[in-house]
Protein backbone atom coordinates (compact mmCIF):
# COMPACT_ATOMS: atom_id res chain seq x y z
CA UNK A 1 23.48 -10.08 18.95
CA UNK A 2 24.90 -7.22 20.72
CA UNK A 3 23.51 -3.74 20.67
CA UNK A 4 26.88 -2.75 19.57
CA UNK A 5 26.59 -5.34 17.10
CA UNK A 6 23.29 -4.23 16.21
CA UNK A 7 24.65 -0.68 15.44
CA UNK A 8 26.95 -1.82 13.17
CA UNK A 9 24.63 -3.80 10.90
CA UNK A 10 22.86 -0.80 10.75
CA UNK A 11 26.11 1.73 9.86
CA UNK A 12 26.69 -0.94 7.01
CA UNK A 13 23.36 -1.04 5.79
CA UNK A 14 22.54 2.98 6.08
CA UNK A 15 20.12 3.02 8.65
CA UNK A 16 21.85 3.84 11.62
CA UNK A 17 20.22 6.83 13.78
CA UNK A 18 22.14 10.05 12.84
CA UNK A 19 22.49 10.73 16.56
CA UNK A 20 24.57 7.10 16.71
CA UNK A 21 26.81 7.72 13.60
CA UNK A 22 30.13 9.42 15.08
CA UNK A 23 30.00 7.05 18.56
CA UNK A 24 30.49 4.00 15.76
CA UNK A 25 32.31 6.02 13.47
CA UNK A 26 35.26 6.20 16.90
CA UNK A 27 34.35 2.60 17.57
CA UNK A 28 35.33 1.68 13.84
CA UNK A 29 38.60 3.95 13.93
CA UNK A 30 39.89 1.92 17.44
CA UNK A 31 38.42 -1.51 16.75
CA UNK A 32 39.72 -3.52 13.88
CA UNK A 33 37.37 -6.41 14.61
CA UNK A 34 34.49 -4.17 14.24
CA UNK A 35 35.14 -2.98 10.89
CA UNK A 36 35.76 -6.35 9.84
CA UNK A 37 32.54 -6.64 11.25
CA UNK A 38 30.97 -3.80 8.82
CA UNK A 39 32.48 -5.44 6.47
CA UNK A 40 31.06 -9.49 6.78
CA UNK A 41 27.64 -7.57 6.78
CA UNK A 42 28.52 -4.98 3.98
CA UNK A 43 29.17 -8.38 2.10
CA UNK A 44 26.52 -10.38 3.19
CA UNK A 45 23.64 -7.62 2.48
CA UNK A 46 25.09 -6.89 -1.35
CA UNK A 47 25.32 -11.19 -1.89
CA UNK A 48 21.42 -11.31 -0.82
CA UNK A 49 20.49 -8.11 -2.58
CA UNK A 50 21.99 -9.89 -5.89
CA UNK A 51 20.89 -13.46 -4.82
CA UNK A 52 17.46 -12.67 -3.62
CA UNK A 53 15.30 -10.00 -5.60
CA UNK A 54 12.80 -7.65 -3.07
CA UNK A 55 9.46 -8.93 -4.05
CA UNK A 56 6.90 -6.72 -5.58
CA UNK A 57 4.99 -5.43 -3.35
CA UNK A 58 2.00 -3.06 -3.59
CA UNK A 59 2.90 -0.01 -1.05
CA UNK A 60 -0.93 1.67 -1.86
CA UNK A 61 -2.77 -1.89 -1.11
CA UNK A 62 -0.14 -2.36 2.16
CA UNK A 63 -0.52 1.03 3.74
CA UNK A 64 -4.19 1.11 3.06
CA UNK A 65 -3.99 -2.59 5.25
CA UNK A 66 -1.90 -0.94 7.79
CA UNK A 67 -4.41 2.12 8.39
CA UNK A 68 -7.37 -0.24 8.55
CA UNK A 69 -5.99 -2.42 11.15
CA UNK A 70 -5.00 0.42 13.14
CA UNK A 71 -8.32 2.43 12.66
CA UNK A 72 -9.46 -1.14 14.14
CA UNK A 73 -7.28 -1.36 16.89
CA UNK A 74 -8.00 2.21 18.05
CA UNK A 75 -11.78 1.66 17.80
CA UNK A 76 -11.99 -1.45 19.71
CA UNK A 77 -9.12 -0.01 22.59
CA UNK A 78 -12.20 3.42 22.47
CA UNK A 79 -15.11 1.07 22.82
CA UNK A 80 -13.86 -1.17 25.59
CA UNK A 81 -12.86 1.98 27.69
CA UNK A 82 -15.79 3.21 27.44
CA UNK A 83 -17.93 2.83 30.63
């Protein structure tokens, strides 16, 4: 994949950088295979989003994972620089 390709599957999916929007938004407007491009992913991402259901997860129990192993990380990077 392309970084230019990369940009586009995130303009169809929403999560594009603001800062990136209007450089694809001109790329869309003179490239037709491009926004047939947006448009395989646009169609791909709702046929999985109907297909395939998020699973549940539990954001509390995942970001209290997350801080631990990064309170670990930064403990044991503070202890071996230690002299």
């Amino acid at each position: 994949m392309t970084d230019l390709e990369f940009q586009l599957a995130q303009y169809a999916d929403g999560t594009l950088p603001a800062g990136e929007i209007d450089f694809i938004e001109k790329v869309l407007a003179a490239d037709a295979e491009a926004r047939a491009l947006v448009e395989e992913y646009r169609r791909v991402d709702a046929l999985l989003r109907r297909e395939l259901p998020l699973p549940a997860v539990n954001w509390d129990r995942l970001a209290g994972h997350l801080s631990s192993a990064v309170a670990s990380t930064v403990a044991a990077e503070e202890h071996a620089a230690r002299p």
